[in-house]
N, C-alpha and C. Protein backbone atom coordinates (compact mmCIF):
# COMPACT_ATOMS: atom_id res chain seq x y z
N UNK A 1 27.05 3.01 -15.19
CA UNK A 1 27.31 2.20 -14.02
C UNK A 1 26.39 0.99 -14.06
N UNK A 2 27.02 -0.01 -14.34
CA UNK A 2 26.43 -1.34 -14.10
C UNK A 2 25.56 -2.19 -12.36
N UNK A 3 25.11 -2.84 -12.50
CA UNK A 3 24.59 -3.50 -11.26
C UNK A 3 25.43 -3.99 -10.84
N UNK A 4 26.45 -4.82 -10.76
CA UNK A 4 27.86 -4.86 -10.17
C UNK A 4 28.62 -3.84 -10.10
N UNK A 5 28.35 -2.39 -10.16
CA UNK A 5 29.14 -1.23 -9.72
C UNK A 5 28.46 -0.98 -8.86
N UNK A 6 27.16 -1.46 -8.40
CA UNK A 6 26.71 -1.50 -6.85
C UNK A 6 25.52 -0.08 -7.35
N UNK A 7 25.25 0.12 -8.32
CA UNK A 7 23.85 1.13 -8.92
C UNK A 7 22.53 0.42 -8.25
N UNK A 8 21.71 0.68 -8.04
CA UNK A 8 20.63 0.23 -7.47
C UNK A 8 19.38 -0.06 -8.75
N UNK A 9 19.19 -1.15 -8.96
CA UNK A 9 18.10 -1.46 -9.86
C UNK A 9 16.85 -0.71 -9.90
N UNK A 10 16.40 -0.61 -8.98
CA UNK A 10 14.71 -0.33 -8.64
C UNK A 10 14.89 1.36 -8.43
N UNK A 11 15.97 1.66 -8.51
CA UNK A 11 15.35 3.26 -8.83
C UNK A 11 16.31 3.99 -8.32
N UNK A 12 15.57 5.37 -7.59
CA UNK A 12 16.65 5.99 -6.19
C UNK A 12 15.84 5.36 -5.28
N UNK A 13 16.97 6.03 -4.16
CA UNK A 13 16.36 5.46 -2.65
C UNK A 13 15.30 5.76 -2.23
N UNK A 14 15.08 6.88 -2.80
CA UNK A 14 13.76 7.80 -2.55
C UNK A 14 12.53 6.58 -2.48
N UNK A 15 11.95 6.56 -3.11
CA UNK A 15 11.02 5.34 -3.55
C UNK A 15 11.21 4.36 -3.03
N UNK A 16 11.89 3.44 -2.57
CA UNK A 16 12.76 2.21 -1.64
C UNK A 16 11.43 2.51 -0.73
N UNK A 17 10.31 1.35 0.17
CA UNK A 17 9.63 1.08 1.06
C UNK A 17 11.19 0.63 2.11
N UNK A 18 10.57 2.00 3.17
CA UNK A 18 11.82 1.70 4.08
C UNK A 18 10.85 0.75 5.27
N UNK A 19 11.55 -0.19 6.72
CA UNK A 19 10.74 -0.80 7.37
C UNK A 19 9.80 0.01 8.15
N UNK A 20 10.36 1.32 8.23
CA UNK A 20 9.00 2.24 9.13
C UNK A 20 7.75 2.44 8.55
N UNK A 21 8.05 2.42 6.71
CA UNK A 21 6.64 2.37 6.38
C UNK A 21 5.73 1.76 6.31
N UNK A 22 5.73 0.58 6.44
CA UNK A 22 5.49 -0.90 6.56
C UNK A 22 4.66 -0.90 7.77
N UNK A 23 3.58 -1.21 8.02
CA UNK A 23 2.51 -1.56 8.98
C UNK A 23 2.88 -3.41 8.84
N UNK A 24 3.28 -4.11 10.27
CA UNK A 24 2.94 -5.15 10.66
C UNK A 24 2.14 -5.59 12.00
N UNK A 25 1.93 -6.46 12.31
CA UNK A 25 1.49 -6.83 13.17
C UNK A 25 -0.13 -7.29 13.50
N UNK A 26 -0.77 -8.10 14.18
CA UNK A 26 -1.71 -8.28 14.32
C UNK A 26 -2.22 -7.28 14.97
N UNK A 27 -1.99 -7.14 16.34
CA UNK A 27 -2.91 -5.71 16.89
C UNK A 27 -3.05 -4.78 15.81
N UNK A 28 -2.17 -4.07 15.37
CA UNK A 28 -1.88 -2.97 14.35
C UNK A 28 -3.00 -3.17 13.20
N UNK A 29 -2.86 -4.48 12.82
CA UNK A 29 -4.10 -4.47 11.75
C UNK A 29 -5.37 -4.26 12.40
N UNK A 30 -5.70 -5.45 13.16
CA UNK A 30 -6.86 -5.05 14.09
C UNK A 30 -7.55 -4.44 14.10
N UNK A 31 -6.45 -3.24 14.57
CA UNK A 31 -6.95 -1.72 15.19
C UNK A 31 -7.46 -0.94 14.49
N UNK A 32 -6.95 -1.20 12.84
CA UNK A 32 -6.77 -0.22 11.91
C UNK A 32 -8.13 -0.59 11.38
N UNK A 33 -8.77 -1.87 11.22
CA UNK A 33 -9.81 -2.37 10.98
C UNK A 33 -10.79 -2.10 11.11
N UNK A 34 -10.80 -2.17 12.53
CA UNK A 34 -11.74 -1.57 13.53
C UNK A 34 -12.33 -0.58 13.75
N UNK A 35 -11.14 0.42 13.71
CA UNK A 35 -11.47 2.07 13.70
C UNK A 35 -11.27 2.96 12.34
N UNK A 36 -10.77 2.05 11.79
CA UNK A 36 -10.28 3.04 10.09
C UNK A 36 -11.45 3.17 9.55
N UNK A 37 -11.54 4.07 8.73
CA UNK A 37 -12.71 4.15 7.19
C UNK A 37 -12.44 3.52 6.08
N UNK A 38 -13.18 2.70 5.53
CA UNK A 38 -13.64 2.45 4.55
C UNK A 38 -13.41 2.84 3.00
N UNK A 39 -12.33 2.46 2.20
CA UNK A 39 -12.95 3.23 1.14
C UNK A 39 -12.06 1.80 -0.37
N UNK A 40 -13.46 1.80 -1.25
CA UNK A 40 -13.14 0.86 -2.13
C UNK A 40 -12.66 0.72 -3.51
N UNK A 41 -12.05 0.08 -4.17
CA UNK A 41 -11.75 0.38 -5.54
C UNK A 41 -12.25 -0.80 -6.41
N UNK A 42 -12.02 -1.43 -7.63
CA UNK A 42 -13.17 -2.46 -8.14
C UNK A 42 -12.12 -3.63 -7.74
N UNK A 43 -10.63 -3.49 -7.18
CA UNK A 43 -10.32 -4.42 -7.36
C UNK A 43 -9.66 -5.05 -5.92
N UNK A 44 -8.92 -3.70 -5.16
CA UNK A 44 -8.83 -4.09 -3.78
C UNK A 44 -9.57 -3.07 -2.46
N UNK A 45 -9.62 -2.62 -1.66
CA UNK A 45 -10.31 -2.45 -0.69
C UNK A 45 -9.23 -1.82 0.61
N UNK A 46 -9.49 -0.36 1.05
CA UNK A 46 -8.52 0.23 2.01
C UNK A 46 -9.19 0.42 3.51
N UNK A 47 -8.51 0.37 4.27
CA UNK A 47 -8.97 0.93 5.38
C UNK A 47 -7.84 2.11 6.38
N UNK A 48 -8.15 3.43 6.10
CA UNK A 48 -7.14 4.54 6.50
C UNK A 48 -7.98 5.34 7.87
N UNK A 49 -6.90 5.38 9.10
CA UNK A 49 -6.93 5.70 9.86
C UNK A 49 -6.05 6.81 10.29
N UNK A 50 -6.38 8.14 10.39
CA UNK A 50 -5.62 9.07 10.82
C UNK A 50 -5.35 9.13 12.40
N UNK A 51 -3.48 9.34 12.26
CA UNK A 51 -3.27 9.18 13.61
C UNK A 51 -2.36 10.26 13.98
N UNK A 52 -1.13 10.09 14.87
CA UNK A 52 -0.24 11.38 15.34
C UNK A 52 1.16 10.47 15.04
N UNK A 53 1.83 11.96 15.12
CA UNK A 53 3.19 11.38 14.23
C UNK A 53 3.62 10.65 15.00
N UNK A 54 3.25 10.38 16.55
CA UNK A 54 4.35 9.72 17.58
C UNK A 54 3.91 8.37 16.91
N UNK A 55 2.35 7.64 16.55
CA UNK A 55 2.51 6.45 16.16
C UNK A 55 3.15 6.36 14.98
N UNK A 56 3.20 7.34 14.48
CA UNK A 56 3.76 6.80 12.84
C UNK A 56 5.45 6.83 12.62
N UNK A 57 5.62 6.79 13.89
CA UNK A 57 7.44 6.78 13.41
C UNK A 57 7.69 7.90 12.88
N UNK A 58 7.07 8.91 12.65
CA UNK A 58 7.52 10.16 11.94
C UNK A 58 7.34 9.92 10.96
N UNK A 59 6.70 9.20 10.38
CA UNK A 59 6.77 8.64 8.79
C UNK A 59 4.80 9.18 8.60
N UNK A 60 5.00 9.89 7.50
CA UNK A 60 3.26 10.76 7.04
C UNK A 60 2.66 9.65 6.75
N UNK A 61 3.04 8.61 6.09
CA UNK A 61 2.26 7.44 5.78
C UNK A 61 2.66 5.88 6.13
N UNK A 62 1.90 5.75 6.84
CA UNK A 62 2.13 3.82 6.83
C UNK A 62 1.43 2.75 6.79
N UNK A 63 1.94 2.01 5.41
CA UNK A 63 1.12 1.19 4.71
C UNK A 63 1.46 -0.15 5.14
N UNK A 64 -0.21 -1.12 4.91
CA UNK A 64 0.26 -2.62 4.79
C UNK A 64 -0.65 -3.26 4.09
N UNK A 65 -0.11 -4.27 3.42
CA UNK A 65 -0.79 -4.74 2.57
C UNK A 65 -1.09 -6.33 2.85
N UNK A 66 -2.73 -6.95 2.34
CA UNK A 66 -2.73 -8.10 2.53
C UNK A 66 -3.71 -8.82 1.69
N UNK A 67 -3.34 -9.70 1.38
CA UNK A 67 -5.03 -10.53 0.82
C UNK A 67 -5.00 -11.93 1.63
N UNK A 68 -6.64 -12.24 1.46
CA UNK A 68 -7.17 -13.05 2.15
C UNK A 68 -6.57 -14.62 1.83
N UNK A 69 -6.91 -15.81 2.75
CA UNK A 69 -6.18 -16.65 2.44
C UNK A 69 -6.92 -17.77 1.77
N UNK A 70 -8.14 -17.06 1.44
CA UNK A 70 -9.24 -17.73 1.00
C UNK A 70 -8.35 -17.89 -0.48
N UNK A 71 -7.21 -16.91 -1.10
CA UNK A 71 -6.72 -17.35 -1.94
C UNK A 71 -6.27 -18.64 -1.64
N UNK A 72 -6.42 -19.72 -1.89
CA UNK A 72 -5.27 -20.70 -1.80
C UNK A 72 -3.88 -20.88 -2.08
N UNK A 73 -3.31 -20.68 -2.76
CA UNK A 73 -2.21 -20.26 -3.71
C UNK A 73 -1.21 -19.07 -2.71
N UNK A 74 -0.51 -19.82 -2.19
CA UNK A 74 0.65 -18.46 -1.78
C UNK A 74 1.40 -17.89 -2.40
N UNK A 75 1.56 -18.69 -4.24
CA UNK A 75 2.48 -18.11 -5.21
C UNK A 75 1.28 -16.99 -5.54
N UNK A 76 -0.44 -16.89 -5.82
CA UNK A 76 -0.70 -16.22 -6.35
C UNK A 76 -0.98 -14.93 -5.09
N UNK A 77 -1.06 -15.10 -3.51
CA UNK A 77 -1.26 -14.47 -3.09
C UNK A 77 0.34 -13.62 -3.12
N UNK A 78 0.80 -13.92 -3.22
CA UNK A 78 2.30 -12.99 -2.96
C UNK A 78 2.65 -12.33 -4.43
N UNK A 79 1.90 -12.98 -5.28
CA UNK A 79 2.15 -12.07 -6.34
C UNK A 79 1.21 -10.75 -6.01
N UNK A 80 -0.46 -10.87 -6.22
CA UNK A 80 -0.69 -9.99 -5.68
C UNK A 80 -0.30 -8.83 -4.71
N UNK A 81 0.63 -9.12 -3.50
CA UNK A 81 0.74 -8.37 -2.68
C UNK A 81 1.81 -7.42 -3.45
N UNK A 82 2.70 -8.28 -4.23
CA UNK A 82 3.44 -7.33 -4.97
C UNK A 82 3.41 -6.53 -5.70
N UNK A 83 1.98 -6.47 -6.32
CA UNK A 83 1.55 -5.95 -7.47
C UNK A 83 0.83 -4.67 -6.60
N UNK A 84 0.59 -4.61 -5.25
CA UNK A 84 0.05 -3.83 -4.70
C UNK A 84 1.01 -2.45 -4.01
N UNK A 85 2.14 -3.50 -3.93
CA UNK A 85 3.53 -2.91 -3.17
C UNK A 85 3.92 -1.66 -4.90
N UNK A 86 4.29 -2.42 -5.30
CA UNK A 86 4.91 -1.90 -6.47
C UNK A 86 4.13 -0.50 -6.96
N UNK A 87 2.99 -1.00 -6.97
CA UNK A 87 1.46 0.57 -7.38
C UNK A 87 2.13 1.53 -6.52
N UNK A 88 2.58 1.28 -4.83
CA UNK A 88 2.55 2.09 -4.08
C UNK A 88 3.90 2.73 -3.74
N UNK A 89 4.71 1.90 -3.94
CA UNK A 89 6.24 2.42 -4.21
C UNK A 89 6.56 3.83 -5.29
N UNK A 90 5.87 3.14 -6.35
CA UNK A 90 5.96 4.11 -7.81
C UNK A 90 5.20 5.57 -7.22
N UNK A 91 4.35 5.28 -7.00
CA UNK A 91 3.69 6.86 -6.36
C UNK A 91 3.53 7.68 -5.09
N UNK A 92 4.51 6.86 -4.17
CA UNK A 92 4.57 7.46 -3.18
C UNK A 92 4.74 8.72 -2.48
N UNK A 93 6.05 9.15 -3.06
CA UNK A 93 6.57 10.27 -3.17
C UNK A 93 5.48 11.88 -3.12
N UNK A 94 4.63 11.32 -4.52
CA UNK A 94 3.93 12.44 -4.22
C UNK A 94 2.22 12.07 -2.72
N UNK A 95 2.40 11.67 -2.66
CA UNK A 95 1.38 10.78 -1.83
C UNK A 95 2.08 11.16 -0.02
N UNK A 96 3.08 11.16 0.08
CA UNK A 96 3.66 11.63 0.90
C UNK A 96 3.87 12.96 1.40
N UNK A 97 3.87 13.71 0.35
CA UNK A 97 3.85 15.29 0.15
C UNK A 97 3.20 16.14 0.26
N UNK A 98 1.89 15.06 -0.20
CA UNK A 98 0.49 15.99 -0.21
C UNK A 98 -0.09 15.71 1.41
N UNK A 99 0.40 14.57 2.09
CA UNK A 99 0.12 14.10 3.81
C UNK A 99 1.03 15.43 4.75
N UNK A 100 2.10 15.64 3.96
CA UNK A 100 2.83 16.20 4.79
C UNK A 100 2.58 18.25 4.71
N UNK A 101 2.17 18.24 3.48
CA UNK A 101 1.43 19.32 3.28
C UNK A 101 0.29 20.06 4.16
N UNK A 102 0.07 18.99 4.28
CA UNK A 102 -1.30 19.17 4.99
C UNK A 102 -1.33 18.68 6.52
N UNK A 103 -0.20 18.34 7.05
CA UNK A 103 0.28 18.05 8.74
C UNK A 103 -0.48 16.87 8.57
N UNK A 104 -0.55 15.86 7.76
CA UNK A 104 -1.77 14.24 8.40
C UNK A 104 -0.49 13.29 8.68
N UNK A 105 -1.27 12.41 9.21
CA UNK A 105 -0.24 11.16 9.32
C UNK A 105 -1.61 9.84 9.51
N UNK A 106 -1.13 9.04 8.58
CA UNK A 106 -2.19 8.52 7.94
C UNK A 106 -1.43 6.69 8.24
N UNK A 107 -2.41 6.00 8.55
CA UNK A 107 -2.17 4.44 8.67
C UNK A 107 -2.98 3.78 7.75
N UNK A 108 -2.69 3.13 6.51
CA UNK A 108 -3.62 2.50 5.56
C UNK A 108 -3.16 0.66 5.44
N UNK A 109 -4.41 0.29 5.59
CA UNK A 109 -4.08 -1.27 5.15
C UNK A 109 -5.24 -0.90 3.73
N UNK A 110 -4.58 -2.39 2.68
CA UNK A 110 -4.58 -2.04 1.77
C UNK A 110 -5.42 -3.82 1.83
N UNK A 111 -6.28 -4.27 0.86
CA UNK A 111 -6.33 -5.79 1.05
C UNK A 111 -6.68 -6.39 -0.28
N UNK A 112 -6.66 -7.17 -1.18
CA UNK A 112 -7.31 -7.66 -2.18
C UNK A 112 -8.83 -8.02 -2.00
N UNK A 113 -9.84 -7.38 -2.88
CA UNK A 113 -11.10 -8.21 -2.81
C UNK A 113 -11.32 -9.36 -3.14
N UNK A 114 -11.00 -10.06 -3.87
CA UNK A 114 -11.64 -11.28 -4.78
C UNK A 114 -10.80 -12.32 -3.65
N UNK A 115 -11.46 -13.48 -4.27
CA UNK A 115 -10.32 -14.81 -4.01
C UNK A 115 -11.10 -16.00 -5.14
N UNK A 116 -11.02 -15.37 -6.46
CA UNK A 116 -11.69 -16.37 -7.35
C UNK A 116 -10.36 -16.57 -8.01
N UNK A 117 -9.28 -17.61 -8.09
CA UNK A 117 -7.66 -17.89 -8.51
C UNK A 117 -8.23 -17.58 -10.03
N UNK A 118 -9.50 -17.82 -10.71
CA UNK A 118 -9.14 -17.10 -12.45
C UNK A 118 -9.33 -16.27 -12.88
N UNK A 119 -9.42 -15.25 -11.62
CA UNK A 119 -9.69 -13.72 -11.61
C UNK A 119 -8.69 -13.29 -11.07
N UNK A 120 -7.71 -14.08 -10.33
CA UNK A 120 -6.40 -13.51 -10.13
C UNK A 120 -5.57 -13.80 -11.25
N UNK A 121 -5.37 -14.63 -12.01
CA UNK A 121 -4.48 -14.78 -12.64
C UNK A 121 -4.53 -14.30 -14.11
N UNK A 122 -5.60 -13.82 -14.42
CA UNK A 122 -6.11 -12.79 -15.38
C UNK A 122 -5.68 -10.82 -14.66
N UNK A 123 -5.41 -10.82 -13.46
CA UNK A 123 -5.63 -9.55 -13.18
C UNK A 123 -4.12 -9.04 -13.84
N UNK A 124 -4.22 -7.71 -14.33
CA UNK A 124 -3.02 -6.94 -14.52
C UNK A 124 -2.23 -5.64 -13.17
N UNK A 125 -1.26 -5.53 -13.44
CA UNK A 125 -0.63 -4.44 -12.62
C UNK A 125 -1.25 -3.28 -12.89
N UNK A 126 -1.77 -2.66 -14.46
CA UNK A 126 -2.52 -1.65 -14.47
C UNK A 126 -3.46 -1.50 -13.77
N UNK A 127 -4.46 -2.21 -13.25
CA UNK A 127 -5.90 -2.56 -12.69
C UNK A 127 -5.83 -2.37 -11.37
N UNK A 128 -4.32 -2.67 -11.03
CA UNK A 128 -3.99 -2.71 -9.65
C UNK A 128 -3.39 -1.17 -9.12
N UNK A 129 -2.65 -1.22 -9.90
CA UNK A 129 -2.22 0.80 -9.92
C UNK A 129 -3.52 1.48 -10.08
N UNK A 130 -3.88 1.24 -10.64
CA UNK A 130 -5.75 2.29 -11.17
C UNK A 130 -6.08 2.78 -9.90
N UNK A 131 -6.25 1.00 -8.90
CA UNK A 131 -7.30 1.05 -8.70
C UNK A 131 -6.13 1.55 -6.84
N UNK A 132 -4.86 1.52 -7.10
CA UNK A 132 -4.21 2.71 -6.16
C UNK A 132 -3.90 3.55 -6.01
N UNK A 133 -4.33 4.38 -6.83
CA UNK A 133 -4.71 5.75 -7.08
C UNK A 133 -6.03 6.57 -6.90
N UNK A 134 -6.55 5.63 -7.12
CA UNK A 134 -7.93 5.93 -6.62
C UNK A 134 -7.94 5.87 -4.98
N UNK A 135 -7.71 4.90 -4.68
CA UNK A 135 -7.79 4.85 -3.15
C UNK A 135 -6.84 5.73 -2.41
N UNK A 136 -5.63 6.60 -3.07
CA UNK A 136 -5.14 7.19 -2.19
C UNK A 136 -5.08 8.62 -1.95
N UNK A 137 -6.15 8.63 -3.56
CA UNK A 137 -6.74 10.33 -3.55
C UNK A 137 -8.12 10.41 -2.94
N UNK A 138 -8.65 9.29 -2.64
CA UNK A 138 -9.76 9.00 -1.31
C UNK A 138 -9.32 9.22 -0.05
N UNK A 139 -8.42 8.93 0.31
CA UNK A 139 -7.92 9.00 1.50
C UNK A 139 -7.19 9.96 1.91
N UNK A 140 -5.57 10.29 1.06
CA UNK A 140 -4.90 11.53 1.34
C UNK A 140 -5.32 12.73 0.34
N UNK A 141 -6.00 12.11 0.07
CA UNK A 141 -6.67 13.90 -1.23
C UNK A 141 -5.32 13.97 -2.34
N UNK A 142 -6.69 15.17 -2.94
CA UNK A 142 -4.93 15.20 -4.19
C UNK A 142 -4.03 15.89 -4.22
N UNK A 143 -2.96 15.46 -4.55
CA UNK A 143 -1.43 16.16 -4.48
C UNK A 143 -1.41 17.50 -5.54
């Protein structure tokens, strides 16, 4: 089945970031800021706040991602964010399992550290997966 037979490129649905998982908003970040913990990787930086399923949409995990605008570059900041999305798409599944295993419901913002543009444009997707894996067996433990 071809992509014009209407097959879905990027995978199953399973994996698909649906909009409930998705943390927006200013308060929402804020909050999460404010009251979340701390925890770092060499390349971006989390802050996870455990909450109750009524905020989470029923959804065990909800993520958002951001970097600073100290990047200049909105082509390089949006690449980044993608490169962050993508780490978290690919491994969700079990990341979800091990939240739901364990009754959590978990709110994570996710952010880039750097804003040096020849340290972004040198960075790889591996470095970026590494270093989201690390942060999410910090946070939701391991699956």
């Amino acid at each position: 089945m071809s992509i014009l037979e209407g097959q879905d490129p990027t995978g199953p649905a399973k994996s698909k970031l649906s909009k409930r998982e998705i943390l927006r908003g200013h308060q929402t970040f804020s909050h999460i800021l404010s009251k979340g913990r701390e925890t770092a990787g060499n390349h971006l930086r989390a802050y996870a706040l455990a909450t109750d399923s009524k905020l989470n949409a029923g959804v065990s995990v909800r993520i958002g991602f951001a970097v600073t605008r100290r990047v200049r570059s909105a082509v390089l900041r949006n690449r980044v964010r993608r490169m962050m999305r993508e780490a978290y798409r690919k491994s969700k599944a079990t990341w979800i399992g091990s939240a739901k295993e364990r009754g959590q419901f978990w709110r994570i913002i996710v952010m880039y550290r750097g804003d040096d543009v020849r340290a972004i444009k040198k960075l790889k997707y591996l470095d970026i997966e590494r270093d989201m894996q690390q942060i999410l067996k910090k946070v939701v433990g391991s699956p």
